[in-house]
N, C-alpha and C. Protein backbone atom coordinates (compact mmCIF):
# COMPACT_ATOMS: atom_id res chain seq x y z
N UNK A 1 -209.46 19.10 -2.83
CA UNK A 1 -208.96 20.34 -3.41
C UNK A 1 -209.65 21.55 -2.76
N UNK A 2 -210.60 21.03 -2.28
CA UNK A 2 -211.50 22.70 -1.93
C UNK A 2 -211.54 22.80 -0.74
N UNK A 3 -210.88 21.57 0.05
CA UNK A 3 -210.81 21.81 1.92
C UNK A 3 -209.02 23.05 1.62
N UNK A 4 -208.39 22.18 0.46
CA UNK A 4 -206.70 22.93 0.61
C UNK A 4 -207.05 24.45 -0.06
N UNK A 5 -207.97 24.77 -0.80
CA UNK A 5 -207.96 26.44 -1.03
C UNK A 5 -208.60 26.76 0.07
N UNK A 6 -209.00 26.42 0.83
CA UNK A 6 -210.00 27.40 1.72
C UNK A 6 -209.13 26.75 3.48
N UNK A 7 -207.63 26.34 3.58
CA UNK A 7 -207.20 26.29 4.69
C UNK A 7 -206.13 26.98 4.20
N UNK A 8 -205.54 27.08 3.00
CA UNK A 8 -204.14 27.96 2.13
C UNK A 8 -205.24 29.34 3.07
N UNK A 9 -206.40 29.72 2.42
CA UNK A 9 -206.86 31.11 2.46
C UNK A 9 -206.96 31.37 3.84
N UNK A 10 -207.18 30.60 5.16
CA UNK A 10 -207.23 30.56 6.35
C UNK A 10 -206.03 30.79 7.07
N UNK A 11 -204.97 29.97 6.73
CA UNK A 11 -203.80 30.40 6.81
C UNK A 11 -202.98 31.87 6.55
N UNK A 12 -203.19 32.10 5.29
CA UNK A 12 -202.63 32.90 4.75
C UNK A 12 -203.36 34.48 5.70
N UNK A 13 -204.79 34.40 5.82
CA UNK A 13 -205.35 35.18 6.46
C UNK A 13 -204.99 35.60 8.01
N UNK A 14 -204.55 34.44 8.57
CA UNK A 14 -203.97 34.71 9.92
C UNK A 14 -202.34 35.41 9.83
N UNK A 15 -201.48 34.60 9.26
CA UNK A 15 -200.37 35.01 8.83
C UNK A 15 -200.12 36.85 8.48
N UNK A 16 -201.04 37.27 7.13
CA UNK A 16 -201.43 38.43 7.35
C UNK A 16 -201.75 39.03 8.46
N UNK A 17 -202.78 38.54 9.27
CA UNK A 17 -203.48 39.59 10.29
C UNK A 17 -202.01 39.99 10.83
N UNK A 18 -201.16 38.70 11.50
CA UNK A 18 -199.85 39.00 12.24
C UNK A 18 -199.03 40.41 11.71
N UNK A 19 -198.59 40.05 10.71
CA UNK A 19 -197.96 40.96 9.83
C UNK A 19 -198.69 42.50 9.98
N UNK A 20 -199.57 42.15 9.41
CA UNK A 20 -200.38 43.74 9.60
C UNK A 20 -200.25 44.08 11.11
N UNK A 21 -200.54 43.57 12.08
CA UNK A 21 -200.58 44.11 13.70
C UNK A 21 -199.31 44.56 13.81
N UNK A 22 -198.16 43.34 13.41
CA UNK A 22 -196.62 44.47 13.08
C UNK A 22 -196.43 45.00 12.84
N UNK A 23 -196.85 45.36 11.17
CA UNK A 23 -196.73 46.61 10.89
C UNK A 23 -197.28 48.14 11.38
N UNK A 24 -198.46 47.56 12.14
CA UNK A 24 -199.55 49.12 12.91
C UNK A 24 -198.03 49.09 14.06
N UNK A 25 -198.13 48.20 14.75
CA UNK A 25 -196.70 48.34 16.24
C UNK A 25 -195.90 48.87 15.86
N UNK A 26 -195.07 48.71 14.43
CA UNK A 26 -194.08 49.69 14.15
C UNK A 26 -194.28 50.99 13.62
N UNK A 27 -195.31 51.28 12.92
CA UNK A 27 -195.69 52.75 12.80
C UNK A 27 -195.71 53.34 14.06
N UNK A 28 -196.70 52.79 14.62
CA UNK A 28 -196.58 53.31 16.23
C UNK A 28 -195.59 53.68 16.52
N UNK A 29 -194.94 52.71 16.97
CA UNK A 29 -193.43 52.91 17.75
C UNK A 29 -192.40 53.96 16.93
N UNK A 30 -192.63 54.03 15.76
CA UNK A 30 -191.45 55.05 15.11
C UNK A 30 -192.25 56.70 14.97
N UNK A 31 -193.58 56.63 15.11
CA UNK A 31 -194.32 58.11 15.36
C UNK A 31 -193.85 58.21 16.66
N UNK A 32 -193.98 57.76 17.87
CA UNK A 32 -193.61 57.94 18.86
C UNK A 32 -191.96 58.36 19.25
N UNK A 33 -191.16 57.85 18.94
CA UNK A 33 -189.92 58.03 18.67
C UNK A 33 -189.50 59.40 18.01
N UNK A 34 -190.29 59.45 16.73
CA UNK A 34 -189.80 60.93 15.85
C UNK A 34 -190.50 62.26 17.00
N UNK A 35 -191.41 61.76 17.05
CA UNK A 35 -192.23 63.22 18.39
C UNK A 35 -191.60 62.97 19.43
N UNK A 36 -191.02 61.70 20.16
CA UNK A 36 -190.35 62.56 21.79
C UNK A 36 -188.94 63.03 21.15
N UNK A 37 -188.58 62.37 19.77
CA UNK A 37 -186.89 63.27 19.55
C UNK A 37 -187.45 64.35 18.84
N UNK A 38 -188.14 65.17 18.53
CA UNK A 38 -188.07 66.19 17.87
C UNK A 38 -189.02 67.63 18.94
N UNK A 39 -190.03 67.03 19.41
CA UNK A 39 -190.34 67.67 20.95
C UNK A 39 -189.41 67.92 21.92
N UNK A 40 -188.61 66.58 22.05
CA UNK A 40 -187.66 66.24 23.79
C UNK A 40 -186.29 67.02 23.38
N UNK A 41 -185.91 66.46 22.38
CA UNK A 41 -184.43 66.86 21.92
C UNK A 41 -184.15 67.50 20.44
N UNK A 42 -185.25 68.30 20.22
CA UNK A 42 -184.77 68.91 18.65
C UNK A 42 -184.93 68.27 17.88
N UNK A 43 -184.19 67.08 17.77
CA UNK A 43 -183.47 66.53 16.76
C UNK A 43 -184.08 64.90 16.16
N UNK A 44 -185.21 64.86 15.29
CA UNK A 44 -185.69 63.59 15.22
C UNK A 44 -184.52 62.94 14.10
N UNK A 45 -185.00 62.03 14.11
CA UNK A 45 -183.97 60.76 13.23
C UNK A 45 -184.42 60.86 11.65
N UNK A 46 -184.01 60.86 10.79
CA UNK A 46 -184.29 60.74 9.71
C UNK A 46 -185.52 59.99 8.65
N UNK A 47 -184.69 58.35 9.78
CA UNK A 47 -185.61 57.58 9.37
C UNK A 47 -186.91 57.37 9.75
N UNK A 48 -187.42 57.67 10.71
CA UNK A 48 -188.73 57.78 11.53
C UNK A 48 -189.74 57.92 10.61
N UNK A 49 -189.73 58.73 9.98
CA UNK A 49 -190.63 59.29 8.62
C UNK A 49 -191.11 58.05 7.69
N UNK A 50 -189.90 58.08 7.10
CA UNK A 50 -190.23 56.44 6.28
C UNK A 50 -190.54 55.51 6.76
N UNK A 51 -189.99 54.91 7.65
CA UNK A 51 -190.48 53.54 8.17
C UNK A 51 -191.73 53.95 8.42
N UNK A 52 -192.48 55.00 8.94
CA UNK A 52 -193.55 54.89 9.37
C UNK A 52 -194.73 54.67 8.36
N UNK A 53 -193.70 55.60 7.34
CA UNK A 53 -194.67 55.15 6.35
C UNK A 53 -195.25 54.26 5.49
N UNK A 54 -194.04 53.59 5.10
CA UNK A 54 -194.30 52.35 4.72
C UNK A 54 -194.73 51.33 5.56
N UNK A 55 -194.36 51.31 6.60
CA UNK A 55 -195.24 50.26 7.41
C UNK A 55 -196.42 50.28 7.49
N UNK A 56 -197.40 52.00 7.18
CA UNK A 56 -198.43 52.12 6.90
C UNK A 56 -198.89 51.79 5.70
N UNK A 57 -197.99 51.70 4.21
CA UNK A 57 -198.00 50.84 3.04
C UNK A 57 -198.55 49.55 3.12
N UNK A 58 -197.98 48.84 4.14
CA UNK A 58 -198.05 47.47 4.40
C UNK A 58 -199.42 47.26 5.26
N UNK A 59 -199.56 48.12 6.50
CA UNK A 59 -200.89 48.02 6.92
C UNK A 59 -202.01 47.84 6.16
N UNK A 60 -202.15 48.98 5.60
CA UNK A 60 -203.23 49.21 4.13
C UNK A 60 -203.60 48.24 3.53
N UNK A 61 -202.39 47.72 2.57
CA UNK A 61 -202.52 46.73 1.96
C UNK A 61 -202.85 45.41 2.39
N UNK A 62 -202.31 45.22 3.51
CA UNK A 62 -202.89 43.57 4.49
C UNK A 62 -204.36 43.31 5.36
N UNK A 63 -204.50 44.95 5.31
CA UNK A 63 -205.79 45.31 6.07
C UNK A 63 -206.89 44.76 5.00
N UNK A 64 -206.82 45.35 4.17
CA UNK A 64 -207.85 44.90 2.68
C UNK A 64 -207.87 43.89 2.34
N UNK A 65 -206.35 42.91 2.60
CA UNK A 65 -206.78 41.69 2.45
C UNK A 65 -207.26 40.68 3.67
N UNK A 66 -207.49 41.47 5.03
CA UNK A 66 -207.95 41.10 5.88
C UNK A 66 -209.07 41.71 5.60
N UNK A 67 -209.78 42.48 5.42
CA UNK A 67 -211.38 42.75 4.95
C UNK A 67 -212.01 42.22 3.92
N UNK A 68 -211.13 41.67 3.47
CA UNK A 68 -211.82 41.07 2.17
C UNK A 68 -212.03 39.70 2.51
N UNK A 69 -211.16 39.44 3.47
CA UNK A 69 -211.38 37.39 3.84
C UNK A 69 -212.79 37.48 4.84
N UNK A 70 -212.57 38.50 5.85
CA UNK A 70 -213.87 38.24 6.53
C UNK A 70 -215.27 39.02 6.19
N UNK A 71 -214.94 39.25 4.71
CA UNK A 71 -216.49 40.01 4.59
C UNK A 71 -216.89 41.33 4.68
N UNK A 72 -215.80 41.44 5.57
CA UNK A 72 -216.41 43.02 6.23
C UNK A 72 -216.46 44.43 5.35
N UNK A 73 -215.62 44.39 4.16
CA UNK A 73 -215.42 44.83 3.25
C UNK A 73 -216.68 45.57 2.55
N UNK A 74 -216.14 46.98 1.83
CA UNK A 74 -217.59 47.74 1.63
C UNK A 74 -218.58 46.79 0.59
N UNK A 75 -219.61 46.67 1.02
CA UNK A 75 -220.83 45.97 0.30
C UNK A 75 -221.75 47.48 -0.16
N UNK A 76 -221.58 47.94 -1.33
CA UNK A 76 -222.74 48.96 -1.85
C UNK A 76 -223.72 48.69 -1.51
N UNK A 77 -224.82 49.31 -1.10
CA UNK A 77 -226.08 49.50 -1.38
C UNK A 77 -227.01 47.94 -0.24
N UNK A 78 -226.45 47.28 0.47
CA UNK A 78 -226.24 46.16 1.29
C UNK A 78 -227.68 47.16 2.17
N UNK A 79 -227.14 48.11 3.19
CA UNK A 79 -228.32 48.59 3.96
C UNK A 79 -229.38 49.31 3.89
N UNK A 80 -229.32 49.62 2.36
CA UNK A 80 -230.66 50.01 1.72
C UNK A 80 -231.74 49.28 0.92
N UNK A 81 -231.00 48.01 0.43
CA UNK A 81 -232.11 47.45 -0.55
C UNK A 81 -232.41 45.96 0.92
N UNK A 82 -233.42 44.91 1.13
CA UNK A 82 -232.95 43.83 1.54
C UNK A 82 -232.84 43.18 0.82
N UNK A 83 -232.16 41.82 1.31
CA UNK A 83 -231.45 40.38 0.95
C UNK A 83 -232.40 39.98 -0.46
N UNK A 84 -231.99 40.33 -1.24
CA UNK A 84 -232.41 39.33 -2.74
C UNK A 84 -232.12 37.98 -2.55
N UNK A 85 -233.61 37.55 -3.55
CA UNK A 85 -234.14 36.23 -3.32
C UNK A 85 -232.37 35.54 -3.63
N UNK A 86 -232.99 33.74 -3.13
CA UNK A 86 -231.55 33.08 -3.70
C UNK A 86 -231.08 33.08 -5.15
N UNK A 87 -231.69 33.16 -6.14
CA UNK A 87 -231.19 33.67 -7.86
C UNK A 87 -230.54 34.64 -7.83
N UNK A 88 -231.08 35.90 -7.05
CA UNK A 88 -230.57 36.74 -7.81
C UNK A 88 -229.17 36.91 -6.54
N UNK A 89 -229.17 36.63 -5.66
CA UNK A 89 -227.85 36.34 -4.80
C UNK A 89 -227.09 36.08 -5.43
N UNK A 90 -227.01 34.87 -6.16
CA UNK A 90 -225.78 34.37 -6.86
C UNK A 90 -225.43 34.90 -7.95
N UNK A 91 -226.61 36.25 -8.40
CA UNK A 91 -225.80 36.91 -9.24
C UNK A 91 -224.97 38.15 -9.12
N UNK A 92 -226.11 38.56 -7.45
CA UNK A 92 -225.08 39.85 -7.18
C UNK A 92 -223.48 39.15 -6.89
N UNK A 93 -223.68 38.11 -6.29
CA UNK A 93 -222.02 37.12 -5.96
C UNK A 93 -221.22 37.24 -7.32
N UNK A 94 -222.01 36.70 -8.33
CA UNK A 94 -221.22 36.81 -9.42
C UNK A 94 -220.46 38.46 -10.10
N UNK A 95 -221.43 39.32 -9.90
CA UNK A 95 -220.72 40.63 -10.15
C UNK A 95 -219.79 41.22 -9.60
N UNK A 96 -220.18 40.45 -8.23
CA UNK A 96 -219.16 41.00 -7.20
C UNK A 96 -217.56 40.44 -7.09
N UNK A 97 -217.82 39.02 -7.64
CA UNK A 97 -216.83 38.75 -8.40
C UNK A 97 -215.85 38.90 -9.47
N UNK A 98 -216.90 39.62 -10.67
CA UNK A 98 -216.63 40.46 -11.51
C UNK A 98 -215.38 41.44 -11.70
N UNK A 99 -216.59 42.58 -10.60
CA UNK A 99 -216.06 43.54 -10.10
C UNK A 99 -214.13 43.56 -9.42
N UNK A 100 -213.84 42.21 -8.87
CA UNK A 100 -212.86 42.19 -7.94
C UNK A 100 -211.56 41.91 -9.25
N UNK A 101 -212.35 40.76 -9.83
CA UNK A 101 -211.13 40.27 -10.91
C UNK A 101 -210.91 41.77 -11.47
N UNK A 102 -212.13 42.64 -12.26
CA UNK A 102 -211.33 43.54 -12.90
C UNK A 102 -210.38 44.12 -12.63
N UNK A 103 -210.74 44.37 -11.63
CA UNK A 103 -209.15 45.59 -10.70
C UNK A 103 -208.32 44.53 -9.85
N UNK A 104 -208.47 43.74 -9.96
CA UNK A 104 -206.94 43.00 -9.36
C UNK A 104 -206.15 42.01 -10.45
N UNK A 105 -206.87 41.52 -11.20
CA UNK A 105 -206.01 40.98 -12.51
C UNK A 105 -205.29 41.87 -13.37
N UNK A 106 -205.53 43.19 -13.78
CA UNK A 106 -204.65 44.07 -13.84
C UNK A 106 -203.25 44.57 -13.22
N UNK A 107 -204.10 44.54 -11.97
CA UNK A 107 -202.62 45.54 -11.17
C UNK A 107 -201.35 44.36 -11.05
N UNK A 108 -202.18 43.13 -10.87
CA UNK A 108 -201.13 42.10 -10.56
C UNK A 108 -200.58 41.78 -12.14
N UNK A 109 -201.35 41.60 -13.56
CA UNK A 109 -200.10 41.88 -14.70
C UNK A 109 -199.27 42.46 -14.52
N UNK A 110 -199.60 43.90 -14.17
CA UNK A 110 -198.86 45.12 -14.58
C UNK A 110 -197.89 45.60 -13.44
N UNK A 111 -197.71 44.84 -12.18
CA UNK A 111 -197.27 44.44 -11.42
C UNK A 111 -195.30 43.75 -11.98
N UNK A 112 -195.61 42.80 -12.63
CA UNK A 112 -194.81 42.00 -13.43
C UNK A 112 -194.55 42.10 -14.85
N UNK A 113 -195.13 42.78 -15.44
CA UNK A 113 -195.06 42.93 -17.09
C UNK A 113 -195.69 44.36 -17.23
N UNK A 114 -194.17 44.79 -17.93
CA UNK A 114 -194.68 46.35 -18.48
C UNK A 114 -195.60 46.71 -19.18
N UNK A 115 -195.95 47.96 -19.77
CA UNK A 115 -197.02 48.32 -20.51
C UNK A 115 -196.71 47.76 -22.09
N UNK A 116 -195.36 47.78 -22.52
CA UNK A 116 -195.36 47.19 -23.51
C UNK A 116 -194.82 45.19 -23.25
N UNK A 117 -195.02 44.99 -22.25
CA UNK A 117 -194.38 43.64 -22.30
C UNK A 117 -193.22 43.59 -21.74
N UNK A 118 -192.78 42.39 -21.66
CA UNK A 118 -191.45 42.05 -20.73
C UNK A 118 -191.17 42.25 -19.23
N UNK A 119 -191.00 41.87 -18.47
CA UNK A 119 -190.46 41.97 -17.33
C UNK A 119 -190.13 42.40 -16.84
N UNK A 120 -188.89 43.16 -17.74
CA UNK A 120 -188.00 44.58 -17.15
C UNK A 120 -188.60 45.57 -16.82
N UNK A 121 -190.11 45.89 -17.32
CA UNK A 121 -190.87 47.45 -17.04
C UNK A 121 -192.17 47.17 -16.62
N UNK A 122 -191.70 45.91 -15.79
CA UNK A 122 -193.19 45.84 -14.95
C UNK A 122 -192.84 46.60 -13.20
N UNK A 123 -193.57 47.18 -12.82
CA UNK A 123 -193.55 47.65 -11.63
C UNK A 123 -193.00 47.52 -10.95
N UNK A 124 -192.60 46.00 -10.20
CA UNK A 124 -191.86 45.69 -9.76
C UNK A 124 -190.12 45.79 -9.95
N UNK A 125 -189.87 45.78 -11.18
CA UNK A 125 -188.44 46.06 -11.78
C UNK A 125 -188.54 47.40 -11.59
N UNK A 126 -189.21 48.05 -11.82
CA UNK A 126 -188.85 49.51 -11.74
C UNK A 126 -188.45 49.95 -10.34
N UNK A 127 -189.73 49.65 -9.90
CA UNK A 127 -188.93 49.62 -8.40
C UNK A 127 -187.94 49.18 -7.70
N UNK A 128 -187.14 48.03 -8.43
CA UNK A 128 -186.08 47.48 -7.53
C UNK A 128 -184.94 48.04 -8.19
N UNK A 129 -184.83 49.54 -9.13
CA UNK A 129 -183.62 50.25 -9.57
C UNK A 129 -183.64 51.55 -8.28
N UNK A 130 -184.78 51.78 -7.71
CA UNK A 130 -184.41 52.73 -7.10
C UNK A 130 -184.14 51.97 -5.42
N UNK A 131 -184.18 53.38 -5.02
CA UNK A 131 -183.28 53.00 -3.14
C UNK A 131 -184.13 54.27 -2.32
N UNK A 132 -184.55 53.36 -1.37
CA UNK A 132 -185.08 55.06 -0.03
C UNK A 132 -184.22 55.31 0.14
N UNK A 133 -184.15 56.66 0.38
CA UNK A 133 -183.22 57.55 0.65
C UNK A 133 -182.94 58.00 2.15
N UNK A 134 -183.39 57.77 2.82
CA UNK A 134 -183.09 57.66 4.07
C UNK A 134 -182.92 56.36 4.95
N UNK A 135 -183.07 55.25 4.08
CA UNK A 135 -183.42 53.91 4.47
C UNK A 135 -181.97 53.03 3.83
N UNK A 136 -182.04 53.21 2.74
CA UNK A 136 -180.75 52.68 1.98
C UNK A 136 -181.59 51.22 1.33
N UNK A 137 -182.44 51.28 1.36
CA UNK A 137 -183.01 49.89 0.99
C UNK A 137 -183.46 49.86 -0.58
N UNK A 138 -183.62 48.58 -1.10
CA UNK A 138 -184.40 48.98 -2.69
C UNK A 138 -185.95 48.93 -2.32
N UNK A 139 -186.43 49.78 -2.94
CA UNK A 139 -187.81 50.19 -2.83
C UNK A 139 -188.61 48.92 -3.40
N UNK A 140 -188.07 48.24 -4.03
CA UNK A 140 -188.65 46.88 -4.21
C UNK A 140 -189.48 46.29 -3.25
N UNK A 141 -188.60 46.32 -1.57
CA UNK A 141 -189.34 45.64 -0.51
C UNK A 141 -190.64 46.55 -0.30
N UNK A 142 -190.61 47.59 -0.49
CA UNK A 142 -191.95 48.38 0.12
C UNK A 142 -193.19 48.06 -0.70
N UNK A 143 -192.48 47.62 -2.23
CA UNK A 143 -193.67 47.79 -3.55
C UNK A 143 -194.29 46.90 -3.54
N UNK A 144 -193.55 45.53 -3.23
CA UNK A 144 -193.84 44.45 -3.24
C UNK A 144 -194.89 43.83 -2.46
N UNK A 145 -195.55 44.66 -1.68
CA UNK A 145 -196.86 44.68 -0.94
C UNK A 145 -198.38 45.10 -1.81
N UNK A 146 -197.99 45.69 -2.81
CA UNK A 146 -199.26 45.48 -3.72
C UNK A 146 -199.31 44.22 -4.76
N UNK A 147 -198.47 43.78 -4.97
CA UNK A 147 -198.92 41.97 -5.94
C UNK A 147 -199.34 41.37 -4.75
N UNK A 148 -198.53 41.10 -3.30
CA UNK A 148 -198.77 40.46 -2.41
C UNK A 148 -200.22 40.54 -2.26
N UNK A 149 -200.73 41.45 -1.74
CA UNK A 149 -202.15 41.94 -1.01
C UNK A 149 -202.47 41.69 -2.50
N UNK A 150 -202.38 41.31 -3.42
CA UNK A 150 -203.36 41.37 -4.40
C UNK A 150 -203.81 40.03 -4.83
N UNK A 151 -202.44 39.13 -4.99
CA UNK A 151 -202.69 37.76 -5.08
C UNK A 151 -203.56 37.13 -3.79
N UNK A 152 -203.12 37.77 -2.57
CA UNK A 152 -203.92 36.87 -1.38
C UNK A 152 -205.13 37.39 -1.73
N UNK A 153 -205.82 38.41 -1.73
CA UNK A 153 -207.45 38.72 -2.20
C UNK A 153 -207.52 37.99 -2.69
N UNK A 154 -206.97 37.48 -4.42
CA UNK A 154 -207.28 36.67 -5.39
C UNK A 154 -207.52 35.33 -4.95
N UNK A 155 -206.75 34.82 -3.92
CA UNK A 155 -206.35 33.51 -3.49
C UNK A 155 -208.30 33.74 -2.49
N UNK A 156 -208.37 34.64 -1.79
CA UNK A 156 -209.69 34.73 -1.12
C UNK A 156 -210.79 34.80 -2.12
N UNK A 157 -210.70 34.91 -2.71
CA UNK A 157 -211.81 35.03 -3.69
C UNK A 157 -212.58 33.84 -3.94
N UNK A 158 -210.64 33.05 -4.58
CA UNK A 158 -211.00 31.41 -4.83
C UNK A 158 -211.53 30.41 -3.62
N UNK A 159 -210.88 30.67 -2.50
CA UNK A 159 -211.54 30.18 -1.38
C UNK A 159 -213.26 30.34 -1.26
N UNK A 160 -213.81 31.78 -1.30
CA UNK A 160 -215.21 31.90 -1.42
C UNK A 160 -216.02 31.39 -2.39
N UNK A 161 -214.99 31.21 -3.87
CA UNK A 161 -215.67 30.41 -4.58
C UNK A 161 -216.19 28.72 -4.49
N UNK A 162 -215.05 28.50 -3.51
CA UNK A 162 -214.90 27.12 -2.82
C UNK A 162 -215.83 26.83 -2.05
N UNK A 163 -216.47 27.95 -1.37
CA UNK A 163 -217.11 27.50 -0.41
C UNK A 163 -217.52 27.65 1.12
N UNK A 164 -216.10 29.05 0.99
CA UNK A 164 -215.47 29.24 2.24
C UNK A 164 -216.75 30.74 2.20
N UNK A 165 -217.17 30.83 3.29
CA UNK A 165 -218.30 31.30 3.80
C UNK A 165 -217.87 32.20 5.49
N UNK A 166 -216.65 32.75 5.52
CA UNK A 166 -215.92 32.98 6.51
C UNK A 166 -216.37 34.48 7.05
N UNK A 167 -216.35 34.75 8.02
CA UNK A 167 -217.23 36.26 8.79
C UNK A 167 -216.47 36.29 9.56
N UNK A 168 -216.70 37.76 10.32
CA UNK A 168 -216.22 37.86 11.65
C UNK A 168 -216.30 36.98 12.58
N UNK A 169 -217.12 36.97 12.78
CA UNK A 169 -217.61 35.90 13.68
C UNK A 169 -216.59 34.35 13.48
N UNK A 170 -216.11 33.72 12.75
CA UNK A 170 -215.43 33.15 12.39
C UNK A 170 -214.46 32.57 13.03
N UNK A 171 -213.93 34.23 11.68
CA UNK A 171 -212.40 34.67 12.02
C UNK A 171 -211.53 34.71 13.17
N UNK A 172 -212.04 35.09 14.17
CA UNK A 172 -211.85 34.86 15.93
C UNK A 172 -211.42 33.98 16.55
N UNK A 173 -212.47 32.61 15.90
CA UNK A 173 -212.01 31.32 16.73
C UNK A 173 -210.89 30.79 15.95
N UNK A 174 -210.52 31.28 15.00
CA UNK A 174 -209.45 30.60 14.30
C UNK A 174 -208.28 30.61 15.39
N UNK A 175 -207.85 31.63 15.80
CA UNK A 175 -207.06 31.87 17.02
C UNK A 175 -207.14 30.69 17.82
């Protein structure tokens, strides 16, 4: 059980990285696009704007859960105090654990279940009544990147609880 959470989290972590590098390529490519049509020829495209932005939605969000698998992620107070003995390690681990469930077991309820309950007025529903407006799409697909990035953290978490001990250094050879 604890080799399959911590190759799910390995997986899932590469998979992301992909995604996220797509998503930076297409911001790119559609900033580039809106500035030579609106520099070159007046006239930029509508959509340029949005896509860029949301693809930066998606960056964000996959980025964090790529900082959070390899560690790199802000550690408070890490280069001012040193390395506490092994006890109290496992308790800063434990707070730090703490710390993560509080703010991601939330967003991911409330994600799916409204403030009063039910389904219909959880975040996600709300979002899939409206439409970008220059895109024609339901805003659902764009939203749907914060449960995502939130469950995979969660899913990393459980991996570290497992065992998984993963760094930069790592992360690399996975490739």
């Amino acid at each position: 059980m604890r080799h399959l959470i911590i190759s799910t989290s390995d997986r899932l972590h590469l998979a992301m990285r992909r995604v996220a590098v797509f998503a930076v390529c297409l911001m790119f490519l559609t900033v580039v696009v809106q500035i030579i049509a609106r520099y070159v020829f007046s006239s930029p495209p509508v959509w340029t704007e949005d896509v860029a932005r949301y693809a930066m939605v998606w960056t964000g969000l996959l980025g964090a859960t790529l900082s959070f698998k390899t560690q790199s992620d802000a550690v408070l107070m890490q280069s001012v105090f040193p390395d506490p003995p092994h006890i109290l390690a496992a308790f800063a681990k434990a707070v730090q654990s703490a710390a993560v469930l509080t703010f991601i077991l939330p967003v991911i309820y409330f994600c799916f279940i409204g403030l009063r309950g039910g389904f219909a007025k959880g975040y996600l529903a709300r979002q899939s009544g409206l439409t970008a407006d220059t895109l024609g799409i339901p805003m659902v697909w764009i939203s749907v990147a914060v449960p995502l990035s939130m469950i995979i953290i969660l899913i990393h978490l459980v991996a570290r609880w497992a065992g998984d001990d993963t760094s930069e250094n790592t992360t690399t050879q996975i490739d």
